[in-house]
Structures are given as C-alpha cells and as structure tokens.
C-alpha atoms as a PDB file:
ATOM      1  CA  UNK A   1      25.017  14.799  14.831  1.00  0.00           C
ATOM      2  CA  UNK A   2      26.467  12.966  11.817  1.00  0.00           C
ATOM      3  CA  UNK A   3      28.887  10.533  12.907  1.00  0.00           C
ATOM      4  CA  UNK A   4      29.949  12.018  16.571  1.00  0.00           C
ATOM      5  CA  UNK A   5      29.420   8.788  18.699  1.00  0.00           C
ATOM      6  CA  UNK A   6      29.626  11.893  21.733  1.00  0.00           C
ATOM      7  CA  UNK A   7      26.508  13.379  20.455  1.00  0.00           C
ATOM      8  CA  UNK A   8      23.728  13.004  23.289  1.00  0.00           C
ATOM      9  CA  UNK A   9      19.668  12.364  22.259  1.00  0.00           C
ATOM     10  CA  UNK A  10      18.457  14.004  24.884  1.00  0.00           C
ATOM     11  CA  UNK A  11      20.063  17.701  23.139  1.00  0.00           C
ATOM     12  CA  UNK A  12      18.171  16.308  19.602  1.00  0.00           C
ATOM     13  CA  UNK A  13      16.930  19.679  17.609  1.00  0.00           C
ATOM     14  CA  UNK A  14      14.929  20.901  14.605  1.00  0.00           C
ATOM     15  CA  UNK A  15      18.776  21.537  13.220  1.00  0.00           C
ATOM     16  CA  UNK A  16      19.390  18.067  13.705  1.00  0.00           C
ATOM     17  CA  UNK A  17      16.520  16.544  11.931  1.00  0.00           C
ATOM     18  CA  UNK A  18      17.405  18.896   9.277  1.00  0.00           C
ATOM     19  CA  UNK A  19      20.890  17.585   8.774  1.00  0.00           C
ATOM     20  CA  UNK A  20      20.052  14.067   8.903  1.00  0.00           C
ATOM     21  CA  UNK A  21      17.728  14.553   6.163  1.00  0.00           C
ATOM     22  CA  UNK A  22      20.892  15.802   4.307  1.00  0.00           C
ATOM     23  CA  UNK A  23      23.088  13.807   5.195  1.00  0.00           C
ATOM     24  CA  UNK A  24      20.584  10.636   3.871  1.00  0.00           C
ATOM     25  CA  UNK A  25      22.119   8.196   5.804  1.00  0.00           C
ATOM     26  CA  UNK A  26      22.255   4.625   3.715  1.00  0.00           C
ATOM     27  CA  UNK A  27      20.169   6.303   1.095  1.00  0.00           C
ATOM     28  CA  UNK A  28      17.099   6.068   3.245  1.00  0.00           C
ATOM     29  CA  UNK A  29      15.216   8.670   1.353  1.00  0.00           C
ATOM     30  CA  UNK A  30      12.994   7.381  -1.214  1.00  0.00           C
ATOM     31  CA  UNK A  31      10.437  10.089  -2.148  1.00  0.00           C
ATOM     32  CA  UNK A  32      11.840  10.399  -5.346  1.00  0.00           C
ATOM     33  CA  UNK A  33       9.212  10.556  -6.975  1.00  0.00           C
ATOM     34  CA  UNK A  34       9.711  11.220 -10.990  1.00  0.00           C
ATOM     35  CA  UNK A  35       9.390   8.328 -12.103  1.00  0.00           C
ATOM     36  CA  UNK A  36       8.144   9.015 -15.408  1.00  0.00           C
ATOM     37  CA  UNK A  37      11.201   7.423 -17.367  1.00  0.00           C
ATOM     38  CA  UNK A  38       9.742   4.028 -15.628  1.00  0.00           C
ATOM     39  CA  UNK A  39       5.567   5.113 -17.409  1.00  0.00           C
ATOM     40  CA  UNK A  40       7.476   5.917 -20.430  1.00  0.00           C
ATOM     41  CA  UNK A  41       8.809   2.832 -20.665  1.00  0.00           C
ATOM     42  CA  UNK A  42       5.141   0.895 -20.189  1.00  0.00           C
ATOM     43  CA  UNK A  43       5.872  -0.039 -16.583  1.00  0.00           C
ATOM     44  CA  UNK A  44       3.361  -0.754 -14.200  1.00  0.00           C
ATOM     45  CA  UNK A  45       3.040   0.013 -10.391  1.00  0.00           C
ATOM     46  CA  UNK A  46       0.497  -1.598  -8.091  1.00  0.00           C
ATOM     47  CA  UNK A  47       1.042  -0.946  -4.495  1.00  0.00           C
ATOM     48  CA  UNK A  48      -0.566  -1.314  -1.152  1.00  0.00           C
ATOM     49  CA  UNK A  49      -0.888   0.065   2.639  1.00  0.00           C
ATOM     50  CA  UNK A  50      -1.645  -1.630   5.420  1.00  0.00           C
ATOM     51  CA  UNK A  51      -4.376   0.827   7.073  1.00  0.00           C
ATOM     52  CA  UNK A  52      -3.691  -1.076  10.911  1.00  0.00           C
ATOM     53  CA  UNK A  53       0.270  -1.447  10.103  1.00  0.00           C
ATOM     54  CA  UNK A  54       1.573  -0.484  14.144  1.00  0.00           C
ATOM     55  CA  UNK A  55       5.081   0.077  12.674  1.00  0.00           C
ATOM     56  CA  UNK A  56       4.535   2.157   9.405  1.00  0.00           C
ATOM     57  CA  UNK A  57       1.808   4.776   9.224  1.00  0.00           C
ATOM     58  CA  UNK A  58      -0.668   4.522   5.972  1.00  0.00           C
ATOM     59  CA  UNK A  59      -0.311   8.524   5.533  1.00  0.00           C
ATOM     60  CA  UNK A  60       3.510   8.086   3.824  1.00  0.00           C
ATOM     61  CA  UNK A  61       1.880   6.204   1.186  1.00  0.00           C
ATOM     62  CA  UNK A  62      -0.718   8.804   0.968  1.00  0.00           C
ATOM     63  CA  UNK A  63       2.065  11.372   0.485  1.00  0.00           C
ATOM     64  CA  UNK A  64       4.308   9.467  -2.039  1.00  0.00           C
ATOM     65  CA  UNK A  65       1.283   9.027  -4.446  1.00  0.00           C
ATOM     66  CA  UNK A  66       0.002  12.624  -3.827  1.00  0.00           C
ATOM     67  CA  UNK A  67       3.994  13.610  -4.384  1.00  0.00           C
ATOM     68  CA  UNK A  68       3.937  11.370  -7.700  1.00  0.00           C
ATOM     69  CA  UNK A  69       1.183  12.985  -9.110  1.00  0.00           C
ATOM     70  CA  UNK A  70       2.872  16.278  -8.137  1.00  0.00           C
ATOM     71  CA  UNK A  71       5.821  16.076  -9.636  1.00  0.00           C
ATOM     72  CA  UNK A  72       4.203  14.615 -13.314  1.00  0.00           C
ATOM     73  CA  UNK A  73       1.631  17.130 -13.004  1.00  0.00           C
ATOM     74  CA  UNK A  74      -0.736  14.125 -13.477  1.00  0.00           C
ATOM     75  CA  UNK A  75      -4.247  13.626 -12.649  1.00  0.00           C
ATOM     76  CA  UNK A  76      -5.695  10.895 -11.175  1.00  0.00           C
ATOM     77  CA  UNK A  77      -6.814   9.066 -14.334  1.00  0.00           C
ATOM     78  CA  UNK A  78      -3.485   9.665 -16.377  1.00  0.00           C
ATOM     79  CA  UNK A  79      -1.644   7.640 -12.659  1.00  0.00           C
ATOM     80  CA  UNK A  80      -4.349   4.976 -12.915  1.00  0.00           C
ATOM     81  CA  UNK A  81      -2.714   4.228 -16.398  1.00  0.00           C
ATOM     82  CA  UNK A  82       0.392   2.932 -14.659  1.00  0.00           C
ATOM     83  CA  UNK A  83       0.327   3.815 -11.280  1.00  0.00           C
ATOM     84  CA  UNK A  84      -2.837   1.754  -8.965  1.00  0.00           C
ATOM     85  CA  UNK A  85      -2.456   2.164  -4.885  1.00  0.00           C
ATOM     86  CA  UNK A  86      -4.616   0.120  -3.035  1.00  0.00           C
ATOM     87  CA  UNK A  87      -5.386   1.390   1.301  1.00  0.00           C
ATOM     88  CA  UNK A  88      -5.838  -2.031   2.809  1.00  0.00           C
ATOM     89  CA  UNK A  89      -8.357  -1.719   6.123  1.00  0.00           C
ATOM     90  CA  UNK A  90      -8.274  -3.292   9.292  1.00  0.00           C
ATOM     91  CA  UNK A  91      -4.655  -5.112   7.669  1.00  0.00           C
ATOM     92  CA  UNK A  92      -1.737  -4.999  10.376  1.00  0.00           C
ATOM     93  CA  UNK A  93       1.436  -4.698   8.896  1.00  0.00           C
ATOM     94  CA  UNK A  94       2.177  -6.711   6.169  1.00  0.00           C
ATOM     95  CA  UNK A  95      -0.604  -8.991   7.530  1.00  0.00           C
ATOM     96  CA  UNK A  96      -2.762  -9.977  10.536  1.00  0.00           C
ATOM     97  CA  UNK A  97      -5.214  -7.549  12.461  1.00  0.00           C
ATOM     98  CA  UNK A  98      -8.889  -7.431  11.967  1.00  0.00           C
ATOM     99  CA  UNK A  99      -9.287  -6.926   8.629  1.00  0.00           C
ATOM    100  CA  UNK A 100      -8.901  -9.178   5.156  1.00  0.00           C
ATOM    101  CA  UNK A 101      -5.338  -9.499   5.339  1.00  0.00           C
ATOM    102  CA  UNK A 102      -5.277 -12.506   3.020  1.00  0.00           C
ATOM    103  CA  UNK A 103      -4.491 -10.469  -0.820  1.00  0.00           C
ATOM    104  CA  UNK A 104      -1.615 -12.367  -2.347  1.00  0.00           C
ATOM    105  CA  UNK A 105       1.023  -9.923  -0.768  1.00  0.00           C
ATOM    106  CA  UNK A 106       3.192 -12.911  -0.751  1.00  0.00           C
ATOM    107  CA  UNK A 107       3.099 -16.718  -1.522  1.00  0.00           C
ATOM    108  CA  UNK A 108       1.136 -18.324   1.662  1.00  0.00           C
ATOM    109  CA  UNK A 109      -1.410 -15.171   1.487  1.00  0.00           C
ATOM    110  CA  UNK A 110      -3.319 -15.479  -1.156  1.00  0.00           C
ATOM    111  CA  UNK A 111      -6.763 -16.894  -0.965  1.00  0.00           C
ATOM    112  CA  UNK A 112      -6.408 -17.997  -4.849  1.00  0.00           C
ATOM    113  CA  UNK A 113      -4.679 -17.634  -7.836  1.00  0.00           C
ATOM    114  CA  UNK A 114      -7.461 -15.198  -9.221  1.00  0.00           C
ATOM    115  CA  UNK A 115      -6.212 -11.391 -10.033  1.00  0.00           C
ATOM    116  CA  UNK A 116      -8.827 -10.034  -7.848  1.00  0.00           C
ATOM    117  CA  UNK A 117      -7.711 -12.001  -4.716  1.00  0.00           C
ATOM    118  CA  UNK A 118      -4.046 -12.334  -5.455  1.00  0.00           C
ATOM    119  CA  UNK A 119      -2.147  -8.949  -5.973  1.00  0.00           C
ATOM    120  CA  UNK A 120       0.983 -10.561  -7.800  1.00  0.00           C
ATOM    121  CA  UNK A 121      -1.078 -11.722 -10.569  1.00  0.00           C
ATOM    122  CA  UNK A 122      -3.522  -8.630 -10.656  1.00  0.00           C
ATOM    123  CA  UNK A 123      -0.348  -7.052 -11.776  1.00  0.00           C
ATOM    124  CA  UNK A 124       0.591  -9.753 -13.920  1.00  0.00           C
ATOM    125  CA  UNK A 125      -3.226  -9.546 -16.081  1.00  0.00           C
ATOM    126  CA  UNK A 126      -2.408  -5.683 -16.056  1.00  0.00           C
ATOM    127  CA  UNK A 127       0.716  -5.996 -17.492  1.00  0.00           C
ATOM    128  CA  UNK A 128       0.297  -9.002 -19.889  1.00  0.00           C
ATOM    129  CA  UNK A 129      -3.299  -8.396 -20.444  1.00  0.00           C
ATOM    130  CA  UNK A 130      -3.611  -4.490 -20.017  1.00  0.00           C
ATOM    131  CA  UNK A 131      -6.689  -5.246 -17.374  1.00  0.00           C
ATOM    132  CA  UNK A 132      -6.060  -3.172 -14.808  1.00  0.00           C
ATOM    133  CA  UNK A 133      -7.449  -3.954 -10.947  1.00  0.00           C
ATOM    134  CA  UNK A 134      -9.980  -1.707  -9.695  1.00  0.00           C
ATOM    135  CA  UNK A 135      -9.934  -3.381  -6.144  1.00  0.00           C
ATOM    136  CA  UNK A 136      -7.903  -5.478  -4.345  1.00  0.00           C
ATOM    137  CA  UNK A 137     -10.097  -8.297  -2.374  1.00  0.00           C
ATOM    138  CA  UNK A 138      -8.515  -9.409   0.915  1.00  0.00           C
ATOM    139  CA  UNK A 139      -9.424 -12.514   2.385  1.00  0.00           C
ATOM    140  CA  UNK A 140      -9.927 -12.940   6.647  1.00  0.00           C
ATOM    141  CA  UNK A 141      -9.949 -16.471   7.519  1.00  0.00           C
ATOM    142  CA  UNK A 142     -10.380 -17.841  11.637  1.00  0.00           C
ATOM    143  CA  UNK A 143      -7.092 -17.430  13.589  1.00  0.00           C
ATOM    144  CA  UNK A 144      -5.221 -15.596  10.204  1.00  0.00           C
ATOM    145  CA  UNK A 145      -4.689 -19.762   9.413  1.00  0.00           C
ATOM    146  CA  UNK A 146      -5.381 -20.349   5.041  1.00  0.00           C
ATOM    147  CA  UNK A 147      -7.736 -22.598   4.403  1.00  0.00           C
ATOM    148  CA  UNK A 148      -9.728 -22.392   7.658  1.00  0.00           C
ATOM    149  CA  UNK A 149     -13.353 -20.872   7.529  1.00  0.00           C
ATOM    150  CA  UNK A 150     -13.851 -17.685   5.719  1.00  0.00           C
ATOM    151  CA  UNK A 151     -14.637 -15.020   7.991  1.00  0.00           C
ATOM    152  CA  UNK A 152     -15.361 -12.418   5.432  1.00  0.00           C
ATOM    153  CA  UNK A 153     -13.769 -10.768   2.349  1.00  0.00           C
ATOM    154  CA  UNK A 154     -13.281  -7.382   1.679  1.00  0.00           C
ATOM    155  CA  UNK A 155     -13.040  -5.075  -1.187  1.00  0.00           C
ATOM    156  CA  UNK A 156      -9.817  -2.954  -0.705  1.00  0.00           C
ATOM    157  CA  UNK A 157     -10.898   0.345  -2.775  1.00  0.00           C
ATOM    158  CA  UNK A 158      -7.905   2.185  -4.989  1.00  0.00           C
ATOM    159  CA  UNK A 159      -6.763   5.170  -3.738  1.00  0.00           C
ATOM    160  CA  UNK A 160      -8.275   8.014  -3.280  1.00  0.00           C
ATOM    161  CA  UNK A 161     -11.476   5.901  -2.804  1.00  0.00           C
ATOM    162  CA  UNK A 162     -11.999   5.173   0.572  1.00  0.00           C
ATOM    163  CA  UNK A 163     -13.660   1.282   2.003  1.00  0.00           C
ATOM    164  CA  UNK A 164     -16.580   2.350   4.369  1.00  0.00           C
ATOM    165  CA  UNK A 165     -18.726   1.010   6.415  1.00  0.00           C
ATOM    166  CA  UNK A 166     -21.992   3.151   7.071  1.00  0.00           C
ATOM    167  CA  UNK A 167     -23.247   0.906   9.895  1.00  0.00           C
ATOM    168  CA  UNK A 168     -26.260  -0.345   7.718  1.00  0.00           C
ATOM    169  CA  UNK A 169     -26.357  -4.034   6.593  1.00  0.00           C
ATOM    170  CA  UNK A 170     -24.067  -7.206   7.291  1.00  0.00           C
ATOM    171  CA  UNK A 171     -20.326  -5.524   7.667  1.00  0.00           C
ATOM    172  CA  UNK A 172     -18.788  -9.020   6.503  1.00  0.00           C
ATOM    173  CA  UNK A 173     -20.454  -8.796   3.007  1.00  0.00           C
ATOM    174  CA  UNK A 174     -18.473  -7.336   0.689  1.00  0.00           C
ATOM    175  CA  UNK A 175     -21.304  -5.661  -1.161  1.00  0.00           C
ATOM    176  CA  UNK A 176     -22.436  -4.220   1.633  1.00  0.00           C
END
C-alpha cells in the first residue's frame, strides 16, 4: 500500500490497515494519550462531542478519555481535576441538528458570555478561577439563527454521565 500509486482498493486487507496504521501517514494518529506532563504542569482540558456529528462518530471521544484514564491509571475524579469531556446530544457536527447546538464552541455560538453557556470561558473561570464546569448548557434557537426565539436549552452532562430523557414531563425544560 504505502506509496504504490498501482495499488488497487478493491484488493484492500486486514494487512493493509495494519500497515497504514504504521506507516501514520501525516501524523494522523493522535491517541497519544499520556499527557500527564501537560496535568503536571496545571493545564486544563475541556472538550466536547457532538452526539449527531454525521462525519465523526461520538465513540472516539469515548475511547480517547477511557484511553487517558488508562494510561495515568486515573480515576474518574483525579481526570475531573484537569481533564472535563462534555457528550453534546442531538448536536450535528460542530453544530446544527436537533439538539442545543448553541455552547460557545466558537464566536457566533454562544448564547452569552456566561461560563455555563459559553464553553471558551467555562474554561477560562476553571483555569483563572479554579471553578470547574459540571455541565455544558447548549442553546437551540428557531432555524439554528442567534438571537431568534429560544427553542429550548439543554444541560450537556460530563462524561460518563449520560443526558436522558425518560419520556415524563416537558422534554424542552432543562430540569426535566
């Protein structure tokens, strides 16, 4: 496979998988996942997964985190020190679908400048303020436009937690 413009698709093995994966073309793999000289230095992660993202499945996220803790031999609680991953429902990827896809993930989607609805400065209270986010709340607004009518806001829980709907109650209150 490697760099033999004659190699066909159609003949693609298990082998060849394998060897790719070697090979790492442009450096694509990014599991690595000790990143402890990065905690031991104070730093702070806070990431997030689109949980309706069509291009980029939610479960890699799953298995980077699951990986990190892994490899530090951490627990949940010594991660959530430094490490907070948030599953965002119903989000497509990097925004749209049906779910509160308005969280700050970029300037234009944040529903306001408060940590709990904007993700860049929920890391920025962690990190000045050592408050760390619990939640991420997304915002849905009609037609995905800012500023139109709220729709509904939703709690995005931190990994492993799960956001749930058990059929009971209104499904666009955020209590609920």
């Amino acid at each position: 496979m490697s760099s033999n413009l004659s190699w066909d698709a159609t003949t693609f093995t298990l082998a060849d998988a394998y060897n790719a994966f070697q090979l790492n073309p442009g450096n694509l793999n990014t599991f690595k996942s000790d990143i402890s000289a990065f905690r031991d230095r104070g730093g702070k992660i806070l990431t997030w997964h689109d949980m309706a993202d069509e291009l980029l499945t939610s479960k890699t996220s799953d298995l980077y985190y699951e990986h990190v803790r892994s490899t530090l031999n951490s627990s949940i609680a010594d991660l959530d020190k430094f490490y907070r991953y948030f599953r965002a429902s119903g989000v497509g990827h990097f925004a749209g679908g049906p779910g509160a896809c308005f969280m700050g993930q970029t300037g234009g989607f944040a529903a306001s400048d408060e940590p709990e609805d904007n993700l860049l400065m929920s890391i920025v209270r962690w990190v000045e303020e050592g408050d760390a986010p619990e939640f991420n709340r997304g915002t849905k607004y009609l037609d995905d436009t800012l500023g139109e009518q709220v729709l509904f806001r939703r709690r995005h829980c931190k990994y492993p937690k799960i956001s749930l709907h058990t059929g009971s109650g209104n499904r666009t209150d955020e209590e609920e």
